[in-house]
Protein backbone atom coordinates (compact mmCIF):
# COMPACT_ATOMS: atom_id res chain seq x y z
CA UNK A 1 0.00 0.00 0.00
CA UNK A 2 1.14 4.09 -0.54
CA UNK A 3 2.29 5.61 2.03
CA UNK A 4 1.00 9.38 2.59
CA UNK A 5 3.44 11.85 2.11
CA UNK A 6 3.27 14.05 5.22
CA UNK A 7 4.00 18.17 4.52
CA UNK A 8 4.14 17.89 0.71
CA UNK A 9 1.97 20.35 -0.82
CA UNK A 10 1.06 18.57 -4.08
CA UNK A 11 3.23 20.96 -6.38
CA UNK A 12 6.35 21.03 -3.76
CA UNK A 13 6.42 17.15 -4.99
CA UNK A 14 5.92 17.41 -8.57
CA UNK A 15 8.65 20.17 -8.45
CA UNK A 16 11.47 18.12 -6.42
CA UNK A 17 10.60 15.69 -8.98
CA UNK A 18 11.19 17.05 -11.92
CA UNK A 19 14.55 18.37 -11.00
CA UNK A 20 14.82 14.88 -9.68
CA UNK A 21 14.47 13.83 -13.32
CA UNK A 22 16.60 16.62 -14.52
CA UNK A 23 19.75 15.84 -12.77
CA UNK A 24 18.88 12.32 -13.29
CA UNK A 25 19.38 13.09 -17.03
CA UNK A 26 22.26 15.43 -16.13
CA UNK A 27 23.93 12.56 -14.85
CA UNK A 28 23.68 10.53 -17.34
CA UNK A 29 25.63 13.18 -19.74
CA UNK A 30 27.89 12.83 -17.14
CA UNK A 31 28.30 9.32 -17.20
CA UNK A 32 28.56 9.34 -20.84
CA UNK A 33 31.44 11.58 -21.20
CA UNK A 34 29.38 14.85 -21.41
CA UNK A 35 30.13 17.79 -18.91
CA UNK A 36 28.35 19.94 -16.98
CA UNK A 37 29.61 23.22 -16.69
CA UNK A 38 29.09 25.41 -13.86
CA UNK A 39 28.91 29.22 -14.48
CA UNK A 40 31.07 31.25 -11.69
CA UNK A 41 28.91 33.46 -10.23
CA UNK A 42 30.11 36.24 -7.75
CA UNK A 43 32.24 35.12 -4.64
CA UNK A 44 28.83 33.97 -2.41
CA UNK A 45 28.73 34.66 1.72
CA UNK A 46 29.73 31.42 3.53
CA UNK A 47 29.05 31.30 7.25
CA UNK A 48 29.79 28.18 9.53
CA UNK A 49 27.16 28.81 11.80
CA UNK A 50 23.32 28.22 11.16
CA UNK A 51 21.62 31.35 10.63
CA UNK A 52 18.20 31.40 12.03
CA UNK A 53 16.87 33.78 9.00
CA UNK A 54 18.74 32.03 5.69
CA UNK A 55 20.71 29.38 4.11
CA UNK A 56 23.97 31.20 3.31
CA UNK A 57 25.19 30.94 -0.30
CA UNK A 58 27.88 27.93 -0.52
CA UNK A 59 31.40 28.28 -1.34
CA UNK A 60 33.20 30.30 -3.91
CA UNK A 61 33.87 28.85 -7.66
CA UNK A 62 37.19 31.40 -8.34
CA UNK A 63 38.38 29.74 -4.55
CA UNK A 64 36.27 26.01 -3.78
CA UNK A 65 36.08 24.98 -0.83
CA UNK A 66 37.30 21.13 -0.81
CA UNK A 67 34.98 18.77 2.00
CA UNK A 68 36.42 15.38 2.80
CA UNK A 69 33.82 12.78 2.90
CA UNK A 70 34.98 9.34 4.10
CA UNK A 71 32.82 6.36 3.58
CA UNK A 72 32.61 1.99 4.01
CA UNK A 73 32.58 0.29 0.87
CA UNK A 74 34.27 -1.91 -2.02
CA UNK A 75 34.57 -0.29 -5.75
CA UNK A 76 31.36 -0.48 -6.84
CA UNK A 77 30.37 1.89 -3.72
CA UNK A 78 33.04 4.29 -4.58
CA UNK A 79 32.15 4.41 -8.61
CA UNK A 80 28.70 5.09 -7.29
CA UNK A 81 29.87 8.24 -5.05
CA UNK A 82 32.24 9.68 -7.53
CA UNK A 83 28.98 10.04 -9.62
CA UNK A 84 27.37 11.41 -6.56
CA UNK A 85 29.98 14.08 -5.93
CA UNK A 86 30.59 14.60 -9.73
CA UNK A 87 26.68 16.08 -9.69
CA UNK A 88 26.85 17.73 -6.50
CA UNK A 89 30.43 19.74 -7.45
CA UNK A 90 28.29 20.42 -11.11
CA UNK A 91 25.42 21.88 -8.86
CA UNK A 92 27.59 23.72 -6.21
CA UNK A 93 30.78 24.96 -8.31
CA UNK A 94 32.03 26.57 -5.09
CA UNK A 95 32.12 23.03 -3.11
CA UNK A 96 35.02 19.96 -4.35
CA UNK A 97 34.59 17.01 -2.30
CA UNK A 98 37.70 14.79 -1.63
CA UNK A 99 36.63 10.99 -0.87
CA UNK A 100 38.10 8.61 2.05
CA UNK A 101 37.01 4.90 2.06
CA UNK A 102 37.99 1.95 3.70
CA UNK A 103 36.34 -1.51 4.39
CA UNK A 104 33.59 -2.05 7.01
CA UNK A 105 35.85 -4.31 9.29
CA UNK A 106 38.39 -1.14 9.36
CA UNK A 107 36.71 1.72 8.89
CA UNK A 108 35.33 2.57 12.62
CA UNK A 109 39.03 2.56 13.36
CA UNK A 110 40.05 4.59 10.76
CA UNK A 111 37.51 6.92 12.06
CA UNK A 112 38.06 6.83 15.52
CA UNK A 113 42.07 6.95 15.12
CA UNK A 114 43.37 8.29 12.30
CA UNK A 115 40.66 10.88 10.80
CA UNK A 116 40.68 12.90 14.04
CA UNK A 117 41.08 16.45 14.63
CA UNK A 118 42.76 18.33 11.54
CA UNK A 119 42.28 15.14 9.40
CA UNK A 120 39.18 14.58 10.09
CA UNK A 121 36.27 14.22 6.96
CA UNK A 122 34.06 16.81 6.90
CA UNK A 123 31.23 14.52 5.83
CA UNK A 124 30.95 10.56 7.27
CA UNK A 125 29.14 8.03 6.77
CA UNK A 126 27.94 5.98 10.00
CA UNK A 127 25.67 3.46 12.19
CA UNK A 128 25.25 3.69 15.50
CA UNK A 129 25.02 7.14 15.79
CA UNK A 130 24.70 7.95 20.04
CA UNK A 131 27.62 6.00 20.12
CA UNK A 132 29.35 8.15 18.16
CA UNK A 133 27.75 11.42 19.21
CA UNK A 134 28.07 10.30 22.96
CA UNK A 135 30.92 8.80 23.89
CA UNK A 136 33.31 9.56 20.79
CA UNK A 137 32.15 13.16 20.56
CA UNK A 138 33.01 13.57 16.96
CA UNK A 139 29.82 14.08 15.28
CA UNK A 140 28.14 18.13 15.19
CA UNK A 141 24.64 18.42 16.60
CA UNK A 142 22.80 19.42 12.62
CA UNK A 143 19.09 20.05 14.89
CA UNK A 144 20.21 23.76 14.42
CA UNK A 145 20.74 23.51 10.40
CA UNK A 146 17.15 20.95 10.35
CA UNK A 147 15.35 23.83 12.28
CA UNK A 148 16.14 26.62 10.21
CA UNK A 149 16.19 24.84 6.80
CA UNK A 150 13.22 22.72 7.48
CA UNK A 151 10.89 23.73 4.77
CA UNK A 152 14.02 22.18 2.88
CA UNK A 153 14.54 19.44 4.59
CA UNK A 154 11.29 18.18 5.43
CA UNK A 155 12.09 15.82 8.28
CA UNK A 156 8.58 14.10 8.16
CA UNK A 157 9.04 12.63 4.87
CA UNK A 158 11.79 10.03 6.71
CA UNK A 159 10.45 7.18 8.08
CA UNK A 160 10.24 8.15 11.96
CA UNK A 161 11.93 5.10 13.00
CA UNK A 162 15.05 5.45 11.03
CA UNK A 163 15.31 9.18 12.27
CA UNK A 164 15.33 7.23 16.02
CA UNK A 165 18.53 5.99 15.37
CA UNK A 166 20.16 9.22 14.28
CA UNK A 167 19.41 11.21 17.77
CA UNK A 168 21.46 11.83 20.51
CA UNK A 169 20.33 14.00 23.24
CA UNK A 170 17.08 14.74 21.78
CA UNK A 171 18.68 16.39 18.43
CA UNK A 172 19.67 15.00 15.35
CA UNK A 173 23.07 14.61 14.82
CA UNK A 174 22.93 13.23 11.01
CA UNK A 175 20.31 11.69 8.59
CA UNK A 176 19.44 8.54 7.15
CA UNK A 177 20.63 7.37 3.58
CA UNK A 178 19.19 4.39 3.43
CA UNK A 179 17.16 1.27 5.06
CA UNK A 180 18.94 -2.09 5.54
CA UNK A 181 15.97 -4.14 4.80
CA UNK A 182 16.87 -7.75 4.53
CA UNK A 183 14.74 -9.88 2.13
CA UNK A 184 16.10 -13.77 0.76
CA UNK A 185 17.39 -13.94 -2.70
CA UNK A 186 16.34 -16.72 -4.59
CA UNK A 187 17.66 -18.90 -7.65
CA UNK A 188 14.51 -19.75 -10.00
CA UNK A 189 16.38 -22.27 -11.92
CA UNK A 190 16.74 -23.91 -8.82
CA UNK A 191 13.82 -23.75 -7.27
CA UNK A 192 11.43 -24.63 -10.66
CA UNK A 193 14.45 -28.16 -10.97
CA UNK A 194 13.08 -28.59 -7.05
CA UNK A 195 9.98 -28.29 -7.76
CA UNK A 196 9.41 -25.44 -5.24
CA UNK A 197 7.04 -22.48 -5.86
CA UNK A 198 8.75 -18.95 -5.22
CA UNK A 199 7.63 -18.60 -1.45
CA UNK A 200 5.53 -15.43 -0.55
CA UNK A 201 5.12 -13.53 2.73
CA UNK A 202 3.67 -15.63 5.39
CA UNK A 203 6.30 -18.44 4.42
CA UNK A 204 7.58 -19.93 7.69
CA UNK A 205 11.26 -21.59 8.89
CA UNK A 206 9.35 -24.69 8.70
CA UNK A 207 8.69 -24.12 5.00
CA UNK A 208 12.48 -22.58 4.52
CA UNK A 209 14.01 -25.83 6.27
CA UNK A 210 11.66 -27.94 4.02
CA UNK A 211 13.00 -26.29 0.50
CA UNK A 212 16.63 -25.87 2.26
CA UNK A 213 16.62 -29.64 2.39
CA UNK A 214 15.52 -30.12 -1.23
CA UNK A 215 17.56 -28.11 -2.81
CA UNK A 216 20.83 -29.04 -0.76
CA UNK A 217 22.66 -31.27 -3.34
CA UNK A 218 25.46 -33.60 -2.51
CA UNK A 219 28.13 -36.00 -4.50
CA UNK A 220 28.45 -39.91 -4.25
CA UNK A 221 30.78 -39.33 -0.66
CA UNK A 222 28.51 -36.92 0.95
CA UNK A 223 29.90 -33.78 0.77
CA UNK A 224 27.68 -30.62 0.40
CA UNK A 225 28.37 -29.40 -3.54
CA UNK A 226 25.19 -26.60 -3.07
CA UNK A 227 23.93 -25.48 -0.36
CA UNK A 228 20.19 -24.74 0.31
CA UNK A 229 20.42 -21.39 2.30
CA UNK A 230 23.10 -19.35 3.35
CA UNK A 231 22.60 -16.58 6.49
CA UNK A 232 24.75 -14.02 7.87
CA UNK A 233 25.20 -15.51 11.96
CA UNK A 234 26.40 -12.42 13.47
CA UNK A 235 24.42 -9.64 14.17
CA UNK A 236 20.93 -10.38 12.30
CA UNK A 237 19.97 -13.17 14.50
CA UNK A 238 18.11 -10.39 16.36
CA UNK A 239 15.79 -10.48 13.33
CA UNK A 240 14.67 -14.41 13.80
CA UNK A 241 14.73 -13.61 18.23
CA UNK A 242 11.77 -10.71 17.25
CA UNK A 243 9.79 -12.88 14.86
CA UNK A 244 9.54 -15.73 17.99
CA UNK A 245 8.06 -12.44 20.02
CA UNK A 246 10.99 -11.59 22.10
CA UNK A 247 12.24 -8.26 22.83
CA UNK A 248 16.09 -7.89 23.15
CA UNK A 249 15.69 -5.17 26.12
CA UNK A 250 13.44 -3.74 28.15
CA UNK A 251 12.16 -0.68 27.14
CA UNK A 252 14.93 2.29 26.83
CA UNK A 253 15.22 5.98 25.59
CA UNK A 254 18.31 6.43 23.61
CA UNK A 255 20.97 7.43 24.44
CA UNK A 256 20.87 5.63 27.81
CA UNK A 257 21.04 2.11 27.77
CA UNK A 258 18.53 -0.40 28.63
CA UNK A 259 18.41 -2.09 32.26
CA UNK A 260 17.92 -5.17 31.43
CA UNK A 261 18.83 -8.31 28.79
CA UNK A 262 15.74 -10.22 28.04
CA UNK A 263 17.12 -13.52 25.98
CA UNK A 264 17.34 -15.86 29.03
CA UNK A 265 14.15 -17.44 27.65
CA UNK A 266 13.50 -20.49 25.69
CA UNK A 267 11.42 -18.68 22.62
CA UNK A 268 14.72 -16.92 22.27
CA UNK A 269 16.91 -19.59 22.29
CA UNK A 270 14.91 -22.17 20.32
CA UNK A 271 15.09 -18.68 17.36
CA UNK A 272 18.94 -19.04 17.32
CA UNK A 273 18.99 -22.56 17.64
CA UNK A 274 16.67 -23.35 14.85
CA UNK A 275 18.95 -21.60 12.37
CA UNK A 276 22.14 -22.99 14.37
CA UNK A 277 20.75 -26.45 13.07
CA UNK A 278 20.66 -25.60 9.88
CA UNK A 279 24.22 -25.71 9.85
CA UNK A 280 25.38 -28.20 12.47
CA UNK A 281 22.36 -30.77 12.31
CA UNK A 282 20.54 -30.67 8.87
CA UNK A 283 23.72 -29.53 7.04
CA UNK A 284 22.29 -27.47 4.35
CA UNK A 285 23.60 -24.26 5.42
CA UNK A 286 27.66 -23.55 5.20
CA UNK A 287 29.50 -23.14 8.05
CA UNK A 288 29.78 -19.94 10.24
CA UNK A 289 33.35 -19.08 8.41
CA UNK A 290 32.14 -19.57 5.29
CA UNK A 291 29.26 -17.28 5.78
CA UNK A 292 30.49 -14.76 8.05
CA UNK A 293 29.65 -11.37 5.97
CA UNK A 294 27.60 -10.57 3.10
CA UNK A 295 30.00 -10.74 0.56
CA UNK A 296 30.88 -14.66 1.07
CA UNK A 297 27.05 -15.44 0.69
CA UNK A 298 26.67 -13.05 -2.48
CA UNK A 299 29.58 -15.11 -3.74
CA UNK A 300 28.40 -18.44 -3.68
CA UNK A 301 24.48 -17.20 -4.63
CA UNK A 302 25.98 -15.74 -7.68
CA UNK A 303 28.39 -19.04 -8.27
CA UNK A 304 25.69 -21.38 -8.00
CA UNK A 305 27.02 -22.44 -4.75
CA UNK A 306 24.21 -21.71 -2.42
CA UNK A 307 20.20 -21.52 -3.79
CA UNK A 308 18.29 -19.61 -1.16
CA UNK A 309 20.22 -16.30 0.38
CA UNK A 310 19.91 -14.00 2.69
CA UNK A 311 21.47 -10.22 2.07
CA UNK A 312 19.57 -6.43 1.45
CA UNK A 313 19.56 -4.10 -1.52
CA UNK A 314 23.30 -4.08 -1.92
CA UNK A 315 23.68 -7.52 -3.76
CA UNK A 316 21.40 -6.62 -6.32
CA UNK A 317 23.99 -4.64 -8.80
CA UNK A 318 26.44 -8.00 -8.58
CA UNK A 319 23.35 -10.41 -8.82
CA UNK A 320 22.26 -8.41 -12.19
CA UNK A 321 25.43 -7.99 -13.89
CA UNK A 322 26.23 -11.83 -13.39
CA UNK A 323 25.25 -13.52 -16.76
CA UNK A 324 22.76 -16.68 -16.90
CA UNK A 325 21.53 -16.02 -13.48
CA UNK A 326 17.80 -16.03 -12.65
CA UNK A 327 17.23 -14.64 -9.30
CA UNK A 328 14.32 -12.86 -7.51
CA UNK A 329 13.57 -11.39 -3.95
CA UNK A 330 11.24 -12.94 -1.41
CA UNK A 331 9.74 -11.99 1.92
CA UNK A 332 11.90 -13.33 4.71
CA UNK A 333 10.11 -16.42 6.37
CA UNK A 334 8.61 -15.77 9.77
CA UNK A 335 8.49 -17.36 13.42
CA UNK A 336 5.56 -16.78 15.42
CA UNK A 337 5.43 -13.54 13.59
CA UNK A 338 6.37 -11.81 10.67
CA UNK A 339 9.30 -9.25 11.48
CA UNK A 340 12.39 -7.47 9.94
CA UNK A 341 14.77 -4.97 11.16
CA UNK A 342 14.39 -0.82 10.63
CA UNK A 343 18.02 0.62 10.47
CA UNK A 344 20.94 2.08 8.36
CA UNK A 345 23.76 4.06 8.20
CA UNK A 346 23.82 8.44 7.04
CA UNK A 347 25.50 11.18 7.06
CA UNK A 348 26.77 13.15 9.42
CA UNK A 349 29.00 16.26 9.59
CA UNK A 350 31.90 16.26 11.75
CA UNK A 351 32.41 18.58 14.86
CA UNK A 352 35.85 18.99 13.65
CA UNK A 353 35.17 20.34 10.33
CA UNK A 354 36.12 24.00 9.53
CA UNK A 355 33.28 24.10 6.13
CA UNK A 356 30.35 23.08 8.70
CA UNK A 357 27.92 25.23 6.29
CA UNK A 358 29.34 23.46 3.16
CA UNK A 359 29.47 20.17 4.83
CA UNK A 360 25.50 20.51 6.09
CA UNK A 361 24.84 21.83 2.23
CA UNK A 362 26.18 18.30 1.33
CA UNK A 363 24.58 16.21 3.74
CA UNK A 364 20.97 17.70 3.18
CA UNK A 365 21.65 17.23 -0.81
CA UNK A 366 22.81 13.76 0.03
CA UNK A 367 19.70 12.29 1.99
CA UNK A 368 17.43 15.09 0.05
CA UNK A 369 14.58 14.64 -2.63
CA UNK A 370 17.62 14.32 -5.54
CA UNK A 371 20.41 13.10 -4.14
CA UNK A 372 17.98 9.72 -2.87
CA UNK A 373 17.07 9.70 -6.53
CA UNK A 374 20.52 9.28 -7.67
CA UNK A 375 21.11 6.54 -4.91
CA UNK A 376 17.40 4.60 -6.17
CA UNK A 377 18.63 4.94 -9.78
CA UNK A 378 21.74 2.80 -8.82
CA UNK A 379 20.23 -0.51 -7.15
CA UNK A 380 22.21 -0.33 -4.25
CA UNK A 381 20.05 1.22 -1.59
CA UNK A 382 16.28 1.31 -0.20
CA UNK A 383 16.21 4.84 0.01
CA UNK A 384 15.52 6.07 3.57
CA UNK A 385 12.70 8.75 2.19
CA UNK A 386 9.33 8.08 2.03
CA UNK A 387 8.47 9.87 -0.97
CA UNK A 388 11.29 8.28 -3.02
CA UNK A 389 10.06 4.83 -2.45
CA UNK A 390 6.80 5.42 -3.32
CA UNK A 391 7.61 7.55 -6.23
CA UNK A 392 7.47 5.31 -9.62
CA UNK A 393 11.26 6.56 -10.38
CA UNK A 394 12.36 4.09 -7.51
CA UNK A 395 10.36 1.02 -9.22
CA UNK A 396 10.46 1.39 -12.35
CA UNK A 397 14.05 1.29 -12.45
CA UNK A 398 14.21 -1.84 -11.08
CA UNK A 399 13.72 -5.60 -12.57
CA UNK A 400 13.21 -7.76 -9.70
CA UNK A 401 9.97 -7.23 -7.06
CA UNK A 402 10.75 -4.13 -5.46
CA UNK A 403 7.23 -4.71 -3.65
CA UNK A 404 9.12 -7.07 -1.98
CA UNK A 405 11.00 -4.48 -0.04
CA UNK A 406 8.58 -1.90 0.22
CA UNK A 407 6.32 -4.56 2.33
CA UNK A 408 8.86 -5.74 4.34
CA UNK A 409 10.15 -2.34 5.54
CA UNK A 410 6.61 -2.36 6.80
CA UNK A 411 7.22 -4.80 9.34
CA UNK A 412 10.44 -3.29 10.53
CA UNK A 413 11.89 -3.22 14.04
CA UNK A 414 14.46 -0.16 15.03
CA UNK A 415 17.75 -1.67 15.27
CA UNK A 416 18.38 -0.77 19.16
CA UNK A 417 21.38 1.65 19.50
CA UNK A 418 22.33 3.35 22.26
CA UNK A 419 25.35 4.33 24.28
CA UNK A 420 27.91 1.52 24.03
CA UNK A 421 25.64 -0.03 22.40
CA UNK A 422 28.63 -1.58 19.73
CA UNK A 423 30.31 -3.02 22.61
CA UNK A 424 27.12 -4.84 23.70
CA UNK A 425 26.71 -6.29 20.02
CA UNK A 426 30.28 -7.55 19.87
CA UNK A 427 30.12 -9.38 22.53
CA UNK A 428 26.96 -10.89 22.26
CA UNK A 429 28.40 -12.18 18.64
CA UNK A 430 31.57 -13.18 20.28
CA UNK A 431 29.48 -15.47 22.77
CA UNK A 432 27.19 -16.86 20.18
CA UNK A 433 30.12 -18.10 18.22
CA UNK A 434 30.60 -21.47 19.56
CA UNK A 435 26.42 -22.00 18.91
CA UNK A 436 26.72 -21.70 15.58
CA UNK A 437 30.05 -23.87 15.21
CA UNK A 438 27.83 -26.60 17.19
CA UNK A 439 29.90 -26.71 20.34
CA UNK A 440 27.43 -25.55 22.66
CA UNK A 441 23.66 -24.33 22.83
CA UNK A 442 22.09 -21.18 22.44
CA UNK A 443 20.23 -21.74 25.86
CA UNK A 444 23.37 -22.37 27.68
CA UNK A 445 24.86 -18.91 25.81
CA UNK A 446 21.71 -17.04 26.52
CA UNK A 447 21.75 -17.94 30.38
CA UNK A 448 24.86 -16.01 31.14
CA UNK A 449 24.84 -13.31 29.35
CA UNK A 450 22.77 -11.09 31.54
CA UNK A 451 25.98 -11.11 33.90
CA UNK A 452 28.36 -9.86 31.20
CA UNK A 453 26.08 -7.57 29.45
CA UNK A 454 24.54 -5.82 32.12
CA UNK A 455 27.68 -4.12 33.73
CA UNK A 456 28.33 -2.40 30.46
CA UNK A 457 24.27 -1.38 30.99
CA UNK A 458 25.39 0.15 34.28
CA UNK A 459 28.91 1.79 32.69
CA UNK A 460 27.18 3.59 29.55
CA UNK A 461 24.25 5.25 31.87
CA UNK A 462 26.72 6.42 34.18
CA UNK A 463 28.09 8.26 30.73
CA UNK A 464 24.98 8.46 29.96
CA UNK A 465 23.92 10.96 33.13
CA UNK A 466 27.06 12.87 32.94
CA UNK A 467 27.20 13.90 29.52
């Protein structure tokens, strides 16, 4: 179903969208060789503090002002932001923008140690924003550039939940860029040789075990040649511990931490277990190190080596450019309940930057009306605004059932984040481990971590109340 678009006057939309579609097409001159030539205009006022009456004029085009912005990502991310900043220096001649990357494993490092004070980015890209607000300090409170820009900005037309997860203190200390919905790719080949129909919401882990087993194939000694399903262990086993109806916490206003853990209970357990079997007892999943990110599973889905696959809107670019493979997106299969998770990583500006005007003026394009256009018209992302989703641009571009994650952003659940909220993930993953290598149960995991978790409860509210 549409959503509603809250604040958009009728015309306000069909404006944003047709210079939507005109840098869309500006783009693609771009990408063809063509140029787009900014005209200097007189040396504009820059300011770097928000003025409550006007959005200054950005930068200078005889003198630009250069913005670092530092991102996660392998090469297809970067070819997709040098597009990105290509448009935005053709629509802001004044502004160059200088990217930093590094992998996900190292790039809260590189962030937290080496681009500090004068080499800090101007612009990053993060998760776990109170975190990094809070206790790291790095990130600029942008509430003060949302307030006086918000006919601009239009807050409401972000899902509310995703904005959660971007406030510290009760302001807003960067925006959303996308959703990480996670859906299950699917090989039709596959399935149609196993005689299984391409599953539909309401599926259940009873039905995924069932066509898991089918479609696991194995040589004359036994050993696994294609897998049935393939799951990232770490981190998104929160999604199947909601869907059997258990909350992770009790109830908690960001940035403080909750008080207590809430998985020392069978429905949670048997969650993790269930899909901890699919590995150790029925065998047709790989094992945790062969499955341990995203890009191991989008490796074998693509190689034939795996049929069923879990991953978001990243793998789609790889899974279309791969030739002979017929692939769709599915609903993930539910517990007692349907459920998914609501999160992402934006942009923030840093609190180090000297261009904090500039670096807002890139931020707000970035996660605005044109800049989420650019971001839908690559594949990669489910854009974080409301109005870009439901806006044919976003599926008609597409050739696979966008519905797909449309409907199961729907059933999201905020990620919980909170102060130290990274260390409580990490070691939560670093316990679980040994379940999913079959040396232990997820009960016996589940009954001591209380003890180990809550102390760091105890340690981020005391930073918590003195911040």
């Amino acid at each position: 179903m549409r959503q509603k678009r809250a604040g958009h006057p009728l015309i306000l939309i069909r404006l944003a969208w047709a210079l939507a579609l005109v840098i869309l097409s500006s783009l693609v001159l771009v990408a063809c060789g063509g140029e787009v030539t900014p005209t200097p205009v007189a040396p504009p006022i820059s300011t770097n503090t928000p003025n409550a009456t006007r959005t200054p004029l950005i930068g200078n085009p005889y003198n630009p002002v250069t913005l670092t912005w530092a991102f996660w990502g392998d090469d297809a991310e970067v070819a997709i932001n040098s597009r990105l900043a290509k448009q935005f220096e053709a629509q802001y001649p004044g502004v160059k923008i200088n990217m930093v990357h590094d992998s996900w494993t190292s790039y809260p490092d590189r962030v937290r140690n080496d681009w500090v004070k004068d080499k800090a980015p101007d612009v990053l890209f993060l998760d776990n924003v109170p975190t990094w607000a809070g206790r790291d300090g790095i990130l600029e409170n942008i509430q003060p550039y949302i307030d006086r820009d918000k006919q601009e900005v239009n807050i409401n037309d972000f899902y509310s939940g995703l904005l959660s997860q971007f406030r510290y203190d009760n302001s807003l200390y960067g925006l959303p860029r996308d959703n990480d919905t996670k859906v299950i790719y699917v090989n039709l080949d596959m399935l149609k040789e196993a005689g299984i129909s391409t599953p539909e919401a309401g599926w259940t882990w009873q039905d995924l075990r069932n066509a898991a087993l089918k479609l696991t194939k194995r040589d004359a000694q036994g050993n696994v040649t294609r897998y049935g399903f393939a799951f990232e262990p770490n981190t998104w086993w929160r999604i199947w511990v909601w869907q059997n109806g258990v909350d992770l916490y009790d109830k908690f206003n960001a940035p403080l931490p909750p008080t207590k853990l809430l998985l020392n209970n069978k429905d949670a357990s048997d969650a993790v277990q269930f899909f901890a079997n699919l590995i150790n007892v029925d065998k047709v999943s790989p094992s945790y190190d062969d499955m341990n990110n995203g890009d191991q599973i989008a490796s074998m889905f693509k190689t034939g080596k795996v049929a069923l696959a879990f991953g978001n809107h990243s793998d789609i670019p790889v899974f279309a450019q791969t030739a002979g493979l017929r692939w769709d997106v599915v609903p993930l299969p539910a517990g007692k309940k349907r459920a998914n998770v609501l999160g992402g990583a934006g942009y923030g500006v840093s609190k180090a930057s000297q261009n904090k005007e500039e670096a807002w003026t890139f931020v707000k394009w970035l996660t605005g009306p044109i800049g989420q256009a650019l971001f839908a018209d690559t594949g990669v992302v489910v854009p974080a605004r409301k109005s870009v989703r439901e806006n044919n641009l976003f599926l008609r571009l597409q050739p696979y059932n966008t519905q797909v994650f449309l409907q199961e952003t729907e059933i999201g659940v905020p990620y919980p984040e909170f102060l130290l909220s990274g260390d409580v993930d990490s070691l939560m993953d670093t316990q679980l481990k040994p379940v999913w290598q079959g040396k232990t149960s997820a009960a016996d995991i589940f009954a001591g971590l209380p003890a180990q978790i809550e102390p760091i409860f105890d340690k981020a509210r005391t930073m918590g109340l003195k911040s």
